[in-house]
Protein backbone atom coordinates (compact mmCIF):
# COMPACT_ATOMS: atom_id res chain seq x y z
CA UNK A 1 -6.88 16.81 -28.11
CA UNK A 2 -8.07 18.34 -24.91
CA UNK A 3 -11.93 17.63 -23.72
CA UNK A 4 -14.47 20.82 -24.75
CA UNK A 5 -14.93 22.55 -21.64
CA UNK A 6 -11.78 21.20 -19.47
CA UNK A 7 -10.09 24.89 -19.00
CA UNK A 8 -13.92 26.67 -17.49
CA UNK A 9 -16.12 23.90 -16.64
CA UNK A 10 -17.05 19.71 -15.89
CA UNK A 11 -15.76 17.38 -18.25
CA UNK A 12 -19.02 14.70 -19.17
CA UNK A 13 -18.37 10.84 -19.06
CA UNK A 14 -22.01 10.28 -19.85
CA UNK A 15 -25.04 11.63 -20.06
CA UNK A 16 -25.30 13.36 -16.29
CA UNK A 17 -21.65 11.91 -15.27
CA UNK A 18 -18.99 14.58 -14.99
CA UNK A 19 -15.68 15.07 -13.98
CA UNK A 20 -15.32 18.30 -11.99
CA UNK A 21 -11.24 17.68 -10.12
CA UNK A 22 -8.35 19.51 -10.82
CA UNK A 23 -4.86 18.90 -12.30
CA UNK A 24 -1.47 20.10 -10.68
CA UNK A 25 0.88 19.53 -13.44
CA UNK A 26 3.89 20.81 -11.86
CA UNK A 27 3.82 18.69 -8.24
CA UNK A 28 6.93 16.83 -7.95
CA UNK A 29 6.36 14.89 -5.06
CA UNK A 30 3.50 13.37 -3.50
CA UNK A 31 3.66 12.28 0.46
CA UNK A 32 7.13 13.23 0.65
CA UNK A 33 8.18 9.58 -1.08
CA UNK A 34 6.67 9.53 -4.75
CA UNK A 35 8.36 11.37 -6.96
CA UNK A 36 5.62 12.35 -9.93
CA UNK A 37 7.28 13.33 -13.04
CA UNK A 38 4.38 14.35 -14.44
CA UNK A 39 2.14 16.19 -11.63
CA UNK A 40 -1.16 14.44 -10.52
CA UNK A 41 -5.40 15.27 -10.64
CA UNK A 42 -7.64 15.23 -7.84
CA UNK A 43 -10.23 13.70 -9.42
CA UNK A 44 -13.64 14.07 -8.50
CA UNK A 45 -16.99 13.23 -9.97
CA UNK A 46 -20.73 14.52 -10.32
CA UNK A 47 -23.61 11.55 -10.60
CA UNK A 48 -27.15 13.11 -11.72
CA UNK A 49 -30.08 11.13 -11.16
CA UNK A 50 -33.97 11.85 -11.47
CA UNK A 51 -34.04 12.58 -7.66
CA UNK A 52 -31.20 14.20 -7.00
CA UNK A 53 -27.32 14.86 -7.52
CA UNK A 54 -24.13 13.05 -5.75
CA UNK A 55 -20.99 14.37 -5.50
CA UNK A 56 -18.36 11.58 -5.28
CA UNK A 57 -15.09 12.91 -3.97
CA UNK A 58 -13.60 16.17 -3.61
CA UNK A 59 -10.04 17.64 -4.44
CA UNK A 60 -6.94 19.03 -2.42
CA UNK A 61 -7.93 22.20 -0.62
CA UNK A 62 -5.97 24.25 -2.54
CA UNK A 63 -7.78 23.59 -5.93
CA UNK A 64 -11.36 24.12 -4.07
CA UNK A 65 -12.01 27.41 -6.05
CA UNK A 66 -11.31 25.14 -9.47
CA UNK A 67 -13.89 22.52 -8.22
CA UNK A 68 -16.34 24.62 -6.85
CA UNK A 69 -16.26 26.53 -10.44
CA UNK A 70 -16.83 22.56 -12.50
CA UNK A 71 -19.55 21.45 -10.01
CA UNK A 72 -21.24 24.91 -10.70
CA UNK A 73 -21.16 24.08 -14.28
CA UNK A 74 -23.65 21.12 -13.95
CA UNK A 75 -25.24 21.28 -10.63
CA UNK A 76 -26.96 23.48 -8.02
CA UNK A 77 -25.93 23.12 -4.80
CA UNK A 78 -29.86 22.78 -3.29
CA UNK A 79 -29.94 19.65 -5.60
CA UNK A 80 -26.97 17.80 -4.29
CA UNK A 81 -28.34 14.95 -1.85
CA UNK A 82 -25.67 12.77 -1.34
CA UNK A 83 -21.85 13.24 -0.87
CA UNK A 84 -19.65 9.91 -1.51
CA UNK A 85 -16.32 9.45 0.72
CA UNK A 86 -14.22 6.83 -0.78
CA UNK A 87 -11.03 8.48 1.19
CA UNK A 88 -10.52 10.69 3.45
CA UNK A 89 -6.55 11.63 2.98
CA UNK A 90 -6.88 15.47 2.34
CA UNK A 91 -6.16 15.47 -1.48
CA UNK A 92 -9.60 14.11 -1.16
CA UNK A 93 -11.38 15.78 1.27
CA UNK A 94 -9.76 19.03 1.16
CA UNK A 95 -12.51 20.96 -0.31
CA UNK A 96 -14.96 19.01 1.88
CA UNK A 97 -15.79 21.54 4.65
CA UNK A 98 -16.90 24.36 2.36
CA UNK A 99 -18.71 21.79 0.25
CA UNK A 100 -20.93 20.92 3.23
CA UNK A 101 -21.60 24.47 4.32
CA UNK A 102 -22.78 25.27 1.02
CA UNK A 103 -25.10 21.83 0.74
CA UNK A 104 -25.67 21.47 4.46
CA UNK A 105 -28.44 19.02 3.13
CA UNK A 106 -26.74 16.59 1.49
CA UNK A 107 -26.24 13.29 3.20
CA UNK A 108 -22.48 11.54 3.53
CA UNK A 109 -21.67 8.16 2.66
CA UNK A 110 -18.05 6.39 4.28
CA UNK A 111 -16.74 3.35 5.22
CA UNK A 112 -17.33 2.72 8.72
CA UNK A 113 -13.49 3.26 9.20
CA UNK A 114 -13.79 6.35 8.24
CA UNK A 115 -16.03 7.50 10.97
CA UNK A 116 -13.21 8.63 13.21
CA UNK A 117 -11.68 10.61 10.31
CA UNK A 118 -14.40 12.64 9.66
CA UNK A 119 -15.44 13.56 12.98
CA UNK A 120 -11.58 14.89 13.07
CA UNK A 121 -11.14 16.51 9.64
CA UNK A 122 -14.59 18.40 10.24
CA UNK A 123 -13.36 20.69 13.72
CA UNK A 124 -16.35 21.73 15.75
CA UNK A 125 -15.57 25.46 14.93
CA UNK A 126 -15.29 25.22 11.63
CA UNK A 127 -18.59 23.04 10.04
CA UNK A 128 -21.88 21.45 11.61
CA UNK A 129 -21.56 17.93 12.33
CA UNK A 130 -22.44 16.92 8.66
CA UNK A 131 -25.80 13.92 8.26
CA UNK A 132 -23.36 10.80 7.58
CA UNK A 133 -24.13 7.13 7.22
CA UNK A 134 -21.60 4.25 7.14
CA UNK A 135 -21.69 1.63 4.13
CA UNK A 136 -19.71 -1.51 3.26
CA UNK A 137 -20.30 -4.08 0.44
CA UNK A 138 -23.61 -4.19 -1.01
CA UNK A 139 -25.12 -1.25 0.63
CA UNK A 140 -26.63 1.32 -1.82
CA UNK A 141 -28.53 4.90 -2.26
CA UNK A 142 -30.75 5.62 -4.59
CA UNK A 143 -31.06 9.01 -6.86
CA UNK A 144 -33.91 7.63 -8.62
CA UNK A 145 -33.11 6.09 -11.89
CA UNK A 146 -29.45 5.91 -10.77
CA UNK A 147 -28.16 3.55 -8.16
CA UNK A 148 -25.04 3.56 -6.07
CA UNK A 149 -23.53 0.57 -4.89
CA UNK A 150 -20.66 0.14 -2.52
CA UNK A 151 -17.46 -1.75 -2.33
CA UNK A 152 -15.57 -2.48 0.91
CA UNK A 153 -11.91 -2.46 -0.21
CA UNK A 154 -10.10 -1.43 3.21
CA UNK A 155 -5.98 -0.59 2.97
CA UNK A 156 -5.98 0.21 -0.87
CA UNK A 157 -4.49 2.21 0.82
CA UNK A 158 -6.02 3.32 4.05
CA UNK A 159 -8.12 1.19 6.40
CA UNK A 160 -11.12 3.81 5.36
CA UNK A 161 -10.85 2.97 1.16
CA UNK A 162 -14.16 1.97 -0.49
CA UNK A 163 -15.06 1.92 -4.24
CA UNK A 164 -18.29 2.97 -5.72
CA UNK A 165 -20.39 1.20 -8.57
CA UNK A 166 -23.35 2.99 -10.39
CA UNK A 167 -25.16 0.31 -11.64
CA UNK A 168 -26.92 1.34 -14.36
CA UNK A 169 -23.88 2.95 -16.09
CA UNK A 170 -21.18 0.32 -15.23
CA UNK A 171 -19.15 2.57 -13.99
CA UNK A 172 -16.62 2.23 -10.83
CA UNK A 173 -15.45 5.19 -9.18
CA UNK A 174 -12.79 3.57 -7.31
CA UNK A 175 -10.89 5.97 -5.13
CA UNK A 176 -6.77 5.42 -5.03
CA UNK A 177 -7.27 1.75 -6.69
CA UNK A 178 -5.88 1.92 -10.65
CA UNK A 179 -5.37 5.27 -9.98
CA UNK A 180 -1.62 6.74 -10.61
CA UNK A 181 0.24 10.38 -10.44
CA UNK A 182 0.14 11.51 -13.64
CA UNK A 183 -1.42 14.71 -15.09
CA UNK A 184 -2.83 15.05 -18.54
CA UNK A 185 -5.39 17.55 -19.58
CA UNK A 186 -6.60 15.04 -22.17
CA UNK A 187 -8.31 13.00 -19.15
CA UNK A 188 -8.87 9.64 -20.77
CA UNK A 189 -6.51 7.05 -21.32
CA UNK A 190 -7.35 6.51 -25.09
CA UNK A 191 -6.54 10.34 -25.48
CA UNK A 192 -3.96 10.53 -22.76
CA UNK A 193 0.35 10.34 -23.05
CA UNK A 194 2.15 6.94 -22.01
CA UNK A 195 1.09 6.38 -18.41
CA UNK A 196 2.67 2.51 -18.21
CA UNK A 197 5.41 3.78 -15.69
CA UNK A 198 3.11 5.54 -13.55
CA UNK A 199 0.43 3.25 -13.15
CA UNK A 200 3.19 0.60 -12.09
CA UNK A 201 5.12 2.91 -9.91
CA UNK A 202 1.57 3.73 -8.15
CA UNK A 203 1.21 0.17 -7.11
CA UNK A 204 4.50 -0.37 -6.17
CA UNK A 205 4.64 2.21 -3.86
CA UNK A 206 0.89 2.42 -2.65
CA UNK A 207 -0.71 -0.53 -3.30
CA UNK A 208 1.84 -3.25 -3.11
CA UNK A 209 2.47 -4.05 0.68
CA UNK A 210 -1.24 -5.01 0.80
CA UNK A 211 -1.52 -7.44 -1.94
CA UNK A 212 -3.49 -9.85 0.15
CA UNK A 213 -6.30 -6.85 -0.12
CA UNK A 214 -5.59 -6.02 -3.52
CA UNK A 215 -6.82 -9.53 -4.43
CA UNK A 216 -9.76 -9.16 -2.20
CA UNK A 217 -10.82 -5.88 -4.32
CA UNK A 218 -10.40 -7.50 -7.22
CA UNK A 219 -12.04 -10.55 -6.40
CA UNK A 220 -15.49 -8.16 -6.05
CA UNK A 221 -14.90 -5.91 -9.10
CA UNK A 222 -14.31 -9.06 -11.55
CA UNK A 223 -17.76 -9.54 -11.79
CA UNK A 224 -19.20 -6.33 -12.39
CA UNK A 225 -19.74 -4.29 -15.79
CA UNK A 226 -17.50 -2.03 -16.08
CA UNK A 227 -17.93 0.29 -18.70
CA UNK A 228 -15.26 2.56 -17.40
CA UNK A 229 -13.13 2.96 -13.94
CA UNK A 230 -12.66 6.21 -12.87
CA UNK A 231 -10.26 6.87 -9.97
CA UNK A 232 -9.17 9.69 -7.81
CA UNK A 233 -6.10 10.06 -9.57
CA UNK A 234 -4.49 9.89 -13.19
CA UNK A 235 -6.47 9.15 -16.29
CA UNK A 236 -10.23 8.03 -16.44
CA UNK A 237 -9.78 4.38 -17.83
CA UNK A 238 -12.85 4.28 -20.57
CA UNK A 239 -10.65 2.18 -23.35
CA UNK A 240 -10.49 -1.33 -21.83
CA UNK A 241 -10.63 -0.70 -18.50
CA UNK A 242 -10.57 -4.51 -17.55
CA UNK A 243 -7.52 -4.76 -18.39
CA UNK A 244 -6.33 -2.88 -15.28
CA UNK A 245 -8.56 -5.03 -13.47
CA UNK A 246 -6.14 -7.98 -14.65
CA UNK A 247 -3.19 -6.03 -14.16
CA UNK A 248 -3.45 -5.26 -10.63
CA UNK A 249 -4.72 -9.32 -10.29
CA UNK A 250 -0.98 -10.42 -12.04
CA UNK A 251 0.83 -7.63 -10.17
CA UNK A 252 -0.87 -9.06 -6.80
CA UNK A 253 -0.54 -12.92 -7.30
CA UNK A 254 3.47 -14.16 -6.77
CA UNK A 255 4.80 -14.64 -10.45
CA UNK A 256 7.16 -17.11 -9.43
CA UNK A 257 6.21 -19.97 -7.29
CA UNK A 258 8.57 -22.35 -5.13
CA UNK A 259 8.27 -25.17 -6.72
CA UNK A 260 8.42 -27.45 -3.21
CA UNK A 261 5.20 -25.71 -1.71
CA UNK A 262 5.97 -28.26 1.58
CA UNK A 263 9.00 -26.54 2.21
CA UNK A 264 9.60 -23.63 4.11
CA UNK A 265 12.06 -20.72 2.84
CA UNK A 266 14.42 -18.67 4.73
CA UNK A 267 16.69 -15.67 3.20
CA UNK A 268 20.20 -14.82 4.06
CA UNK A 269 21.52 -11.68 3.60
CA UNK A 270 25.12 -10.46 4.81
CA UNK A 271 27.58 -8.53 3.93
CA UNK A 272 31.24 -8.76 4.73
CA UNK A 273 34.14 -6.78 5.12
CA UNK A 274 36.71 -9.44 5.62
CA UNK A 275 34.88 -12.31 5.15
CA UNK A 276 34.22 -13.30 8.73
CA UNK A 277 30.48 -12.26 8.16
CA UNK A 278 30.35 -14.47 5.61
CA UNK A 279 31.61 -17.41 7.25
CA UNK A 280 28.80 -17.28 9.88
CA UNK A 281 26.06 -16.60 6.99
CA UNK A 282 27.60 -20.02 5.76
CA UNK A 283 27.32 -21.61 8.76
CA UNK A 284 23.76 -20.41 9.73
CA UNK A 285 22.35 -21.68 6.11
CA UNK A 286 24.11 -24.93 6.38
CA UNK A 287 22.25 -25.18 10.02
CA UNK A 288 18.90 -24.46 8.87
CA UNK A 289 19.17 -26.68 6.03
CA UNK A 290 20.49 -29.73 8.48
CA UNK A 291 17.14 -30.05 9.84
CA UNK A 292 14.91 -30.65 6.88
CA UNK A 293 11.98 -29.12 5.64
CA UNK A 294 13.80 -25.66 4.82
CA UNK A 295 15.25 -24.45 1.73
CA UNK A 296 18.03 -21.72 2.25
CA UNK A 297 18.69 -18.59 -0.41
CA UNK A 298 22.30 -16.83 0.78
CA UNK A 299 23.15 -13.35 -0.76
CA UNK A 300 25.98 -10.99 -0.59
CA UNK A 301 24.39 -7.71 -0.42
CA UNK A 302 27.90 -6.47 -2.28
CA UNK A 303 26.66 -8.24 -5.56
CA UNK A 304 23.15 -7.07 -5.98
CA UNK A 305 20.81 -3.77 -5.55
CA UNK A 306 19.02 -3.62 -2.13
CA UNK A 307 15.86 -2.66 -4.07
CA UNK A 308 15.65 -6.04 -6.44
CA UNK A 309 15.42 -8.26 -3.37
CA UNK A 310 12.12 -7.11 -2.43
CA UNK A 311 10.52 -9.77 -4.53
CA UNK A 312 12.40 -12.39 -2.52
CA UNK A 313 11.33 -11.46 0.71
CA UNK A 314 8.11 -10.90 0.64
CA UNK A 315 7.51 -14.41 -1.04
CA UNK A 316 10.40 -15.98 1.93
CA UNK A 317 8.88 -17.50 5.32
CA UNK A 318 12.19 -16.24 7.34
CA UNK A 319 15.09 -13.44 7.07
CA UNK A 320 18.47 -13.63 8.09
CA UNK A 321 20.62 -10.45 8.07
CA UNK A 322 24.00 -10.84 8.76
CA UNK A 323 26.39 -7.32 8.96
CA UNK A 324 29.89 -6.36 10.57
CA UNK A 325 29.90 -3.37 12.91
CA UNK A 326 31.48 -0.41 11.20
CA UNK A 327 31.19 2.95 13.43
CA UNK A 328 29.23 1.41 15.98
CA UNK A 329 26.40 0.52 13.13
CA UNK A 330 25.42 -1.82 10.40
CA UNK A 331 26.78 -1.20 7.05
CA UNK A 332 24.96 1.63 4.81
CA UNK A 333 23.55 -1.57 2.36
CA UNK A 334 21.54 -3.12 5.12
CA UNK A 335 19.90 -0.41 5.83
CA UNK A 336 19.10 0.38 2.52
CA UNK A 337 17.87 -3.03 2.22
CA UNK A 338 15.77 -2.93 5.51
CA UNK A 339 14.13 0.64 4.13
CA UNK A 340 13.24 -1.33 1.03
CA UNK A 341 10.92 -3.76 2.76
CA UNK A 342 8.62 -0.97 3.74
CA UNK A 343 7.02 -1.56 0.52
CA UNK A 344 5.73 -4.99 0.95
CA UNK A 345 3.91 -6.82 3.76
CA UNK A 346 6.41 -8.57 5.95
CA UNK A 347 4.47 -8.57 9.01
CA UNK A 348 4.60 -11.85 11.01
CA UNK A 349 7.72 -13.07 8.96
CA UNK A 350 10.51 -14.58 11.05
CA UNK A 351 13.73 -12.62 11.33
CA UNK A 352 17.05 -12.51 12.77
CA UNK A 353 20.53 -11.06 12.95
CA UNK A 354 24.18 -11.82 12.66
CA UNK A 355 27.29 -10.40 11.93
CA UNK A 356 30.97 -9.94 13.03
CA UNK A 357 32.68 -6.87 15.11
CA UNK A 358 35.78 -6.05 16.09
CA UNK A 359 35.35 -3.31 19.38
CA UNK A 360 31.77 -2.71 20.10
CA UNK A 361 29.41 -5.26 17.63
CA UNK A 362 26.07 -2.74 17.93
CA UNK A 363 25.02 -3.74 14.47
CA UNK A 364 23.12 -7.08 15.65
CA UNK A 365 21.39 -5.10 18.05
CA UNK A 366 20.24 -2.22 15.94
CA UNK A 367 19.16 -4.61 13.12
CA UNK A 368 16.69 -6.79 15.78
CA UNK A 369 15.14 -3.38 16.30
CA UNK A 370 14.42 -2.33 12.94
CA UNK A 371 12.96 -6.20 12.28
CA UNK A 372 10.46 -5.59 15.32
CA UNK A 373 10.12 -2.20 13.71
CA UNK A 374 8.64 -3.97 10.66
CA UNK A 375 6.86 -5.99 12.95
CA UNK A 376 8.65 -8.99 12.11
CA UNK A 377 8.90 -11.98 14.80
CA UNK A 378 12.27 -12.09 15.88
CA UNK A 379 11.72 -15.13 18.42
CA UNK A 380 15.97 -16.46 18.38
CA UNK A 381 18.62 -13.62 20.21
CA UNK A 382 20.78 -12.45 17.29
CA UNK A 383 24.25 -13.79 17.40
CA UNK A 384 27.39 -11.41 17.11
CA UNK A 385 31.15 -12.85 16.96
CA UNK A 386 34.14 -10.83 17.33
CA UNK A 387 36.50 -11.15 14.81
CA UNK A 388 37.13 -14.32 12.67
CA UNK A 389 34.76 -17.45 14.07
CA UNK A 390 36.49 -20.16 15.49
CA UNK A 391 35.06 -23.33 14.96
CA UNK A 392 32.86 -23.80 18.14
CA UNK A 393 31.41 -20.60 17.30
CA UNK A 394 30.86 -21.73 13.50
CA UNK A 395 28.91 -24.51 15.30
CA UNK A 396 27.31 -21.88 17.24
CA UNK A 397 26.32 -20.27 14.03
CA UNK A 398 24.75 -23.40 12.98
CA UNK A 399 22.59 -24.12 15.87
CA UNK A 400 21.16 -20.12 15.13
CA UNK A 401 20.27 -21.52 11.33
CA UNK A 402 18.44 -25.00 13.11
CA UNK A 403 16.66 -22.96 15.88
CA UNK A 404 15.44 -20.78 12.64
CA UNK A 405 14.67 -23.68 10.98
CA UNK A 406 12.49 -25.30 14.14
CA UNK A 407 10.51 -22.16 13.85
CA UNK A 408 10.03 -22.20 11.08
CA UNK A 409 8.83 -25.43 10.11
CA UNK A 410 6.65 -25.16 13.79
CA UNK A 411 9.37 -27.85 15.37
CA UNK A 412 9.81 -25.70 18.15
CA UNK A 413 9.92 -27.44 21.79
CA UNK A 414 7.56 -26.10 24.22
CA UNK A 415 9.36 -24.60 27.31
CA UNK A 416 8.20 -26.16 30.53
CA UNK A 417 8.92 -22.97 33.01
CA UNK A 418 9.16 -23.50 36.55
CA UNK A 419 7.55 -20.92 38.73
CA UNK A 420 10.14 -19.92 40.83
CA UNK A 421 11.92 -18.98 37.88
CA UNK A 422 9.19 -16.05 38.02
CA UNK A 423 9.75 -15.33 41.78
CA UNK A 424 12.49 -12.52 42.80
């Protein structure tokens, strides 16, 4: 069942709420890294109220002709007053430009991060500096008997992201959040094919590495009415749209829990190629553990997917990667491992590296730099041994796990420095 009017004009969600977007069915991937089976919409919406018209959104540039042809449908463009920025990544601003050349009148609402962007997307040459105004939570503009109210929900998924609430309808118009890549003409998610997959691959990849915002969002939409959510991608959620609300809470909140909350955690990954690697990942949980106060998790990276340890580190306080030198760099599993983490929020986390060599031992190195990379603290020098460990450098291997372990657990001694250490 496709919605009257989908293939030549706006699609209503109420009485003076449309959808005018535009669906790309046959995009494959999105950003480069998300692959979308099943295309994606640019979703944007019309608001009609007894003084005027907003236009919330806009759609890739290349669909403006499609866009321009659904807002024609249902409004004029001398009655559009007030143009709604909840993102300004161009599959949402794309068709902005021309839109505010042919309503030069119509005011623009952002997030105050979003200042910058707009001053950039908008080149002197090619638009007037548009009439703009920056909102955040609680702010609101009237179009008479309709009311706009705004959300700040910053990095979900770009320090500019805002919702927007109109009151009267319960409706949320909430940009990228419960939003997914998938294309159906049907629209609505009652109508719509099986969009489980996408809606969780969406978070994953988008949402996911700011869960500490995600639960902010949440925490302000909870309490409104929603009638329906409609987002700037995938289907418009009319049937039960709550329960996406409560998804994205139990998809935010750590399912499982440590179950000694005093103690700190630290995660050791290694792999080996002759088991000296091993050996020191061994001896470096058996330090950290010495001390107290730390519980240790040791993995061989040879027994397990990269990808399935994500949940583990983002809920660990410290990471320990141990790897031999092979071609003068870490084995191909770390690195897969290490390009996981992208996709959760691991800033601040302790890390720090290990592993065996046999000529030139770069891996240790190269690993510290991708941990900084992730902007990781990496406050212990790495510790490489060639060959198989003796036993003093086993030992050495545990003092690495209890100077971990001291900073994590904040036992750290403070380092009286004399000044003519600074001198020459």
């Amino acid at each position: 069942m496709v919605p009257a009017g989908l293939s030549d004009g706006a699609v209503e969600l109420a009485p003076g709420v449309h959808w005018v977007g535009a669906l790309d069915p046959h995009l494959r991937n999105f950003d480069i890294i998300l692959k979308t089976a099943n295309g994606t919409s640019y979703n944007s919406y019309v608001v009609r109220g007894s003084k005027g018209v907003a236009v919330i959104d806009t759609v890739k540039e290349n669909y403006a002709d499609t866009f321009f042809r659904r807002l024609e449908s249902v409004a004029r463009y001398d009655e559009i007053t007030t143009i709604v920025l909840n993102h300004l990544e161009p599959d949402h601003s794309g068709a902005l430009p021309e839109l505010l050349r042919r309503a030069p009148q119509a005011k623009v609402y952002l997030s105050s991060r979003a200042q910058m962007m707009l001053k950039a997307l908008l080149k002197p040459s090619e638009s007037q500096p548009p009439d703009y105004t920056p909102v955040t939570t609680g702010d609101q503009v009237s179009l008479g008997d309709r009311t706009l109210r705004f959300l700040h929900t910053p990095y979900l998924h770009w320090p500019d992201t805002q919702c927007t609430y109109l009151v009267e309808d319960g409706m949320l118009f909430s940009g990228d959040i419960f939003g997914c890549h998938f294309c159906d003409p049907r629209l609505f998610n009652d109508l719509s094919g099986d969009f489980r997959f996408s809606f969780e691959y969406y978070y994953q990849h988008i949402m996911r590495p700011f869960r500490e915002h995600v639960l902010d969002a949440v925490a302000l939409i909870e309490p409104l009415k929603l009638e329906l959510i409609a987002p700037a991608h995938g289907p418009i959620l009319r049937h039960q749209p709550r329960d996406y609300v409560l998804r994205y809470r139990e998809l935010a909140t750590p399912r499982l829990c440590n179950e000694a909350r005093s103690e700190k955690t630290l995660v050791v990954f290694y792999l080996s190629a002759y088991g000296n690697t091993r050996l020191m990942a061994e001896s470096i949980a058996e330090g950290a553990e010495r001390l107290g106060g730390v519980r240790v998790s040791l993995y061989d990276l040879e027994g397990g997917d990269p990808d399935g340890f994500t949940d583990l580190v983002e809920e660990a306080d410290g990471l320990a990667i141990g790897s031999p030198t092979i071609n003068a760099d870490a084995v191909k599993p770390i690195w897969d491992l290490l390009s996981s983490l992208t996709s959760v929020n691991i800033k601040g986390k302790l890390g720090v590296a290990f592993g065996s060599y046999g000529w030139s031992g770069e891996a240790v190195r190269l690993i510290e730099d991708r941990l900084r990379g992730l902007k990781m603290r990496v406050p212990v020098e790495g510790l490489r041994v060639k060959l198989v460990p003796a036993l003093d450098e086993l030992d050495h291997c545990r003092d690495l796990g209890e100077k971990v372990a001291r900073h994590l657990t904040g036992q750290v001694e403070n380092r009286v420095i004399d000044m003519s250490e600074l001198v020459g």
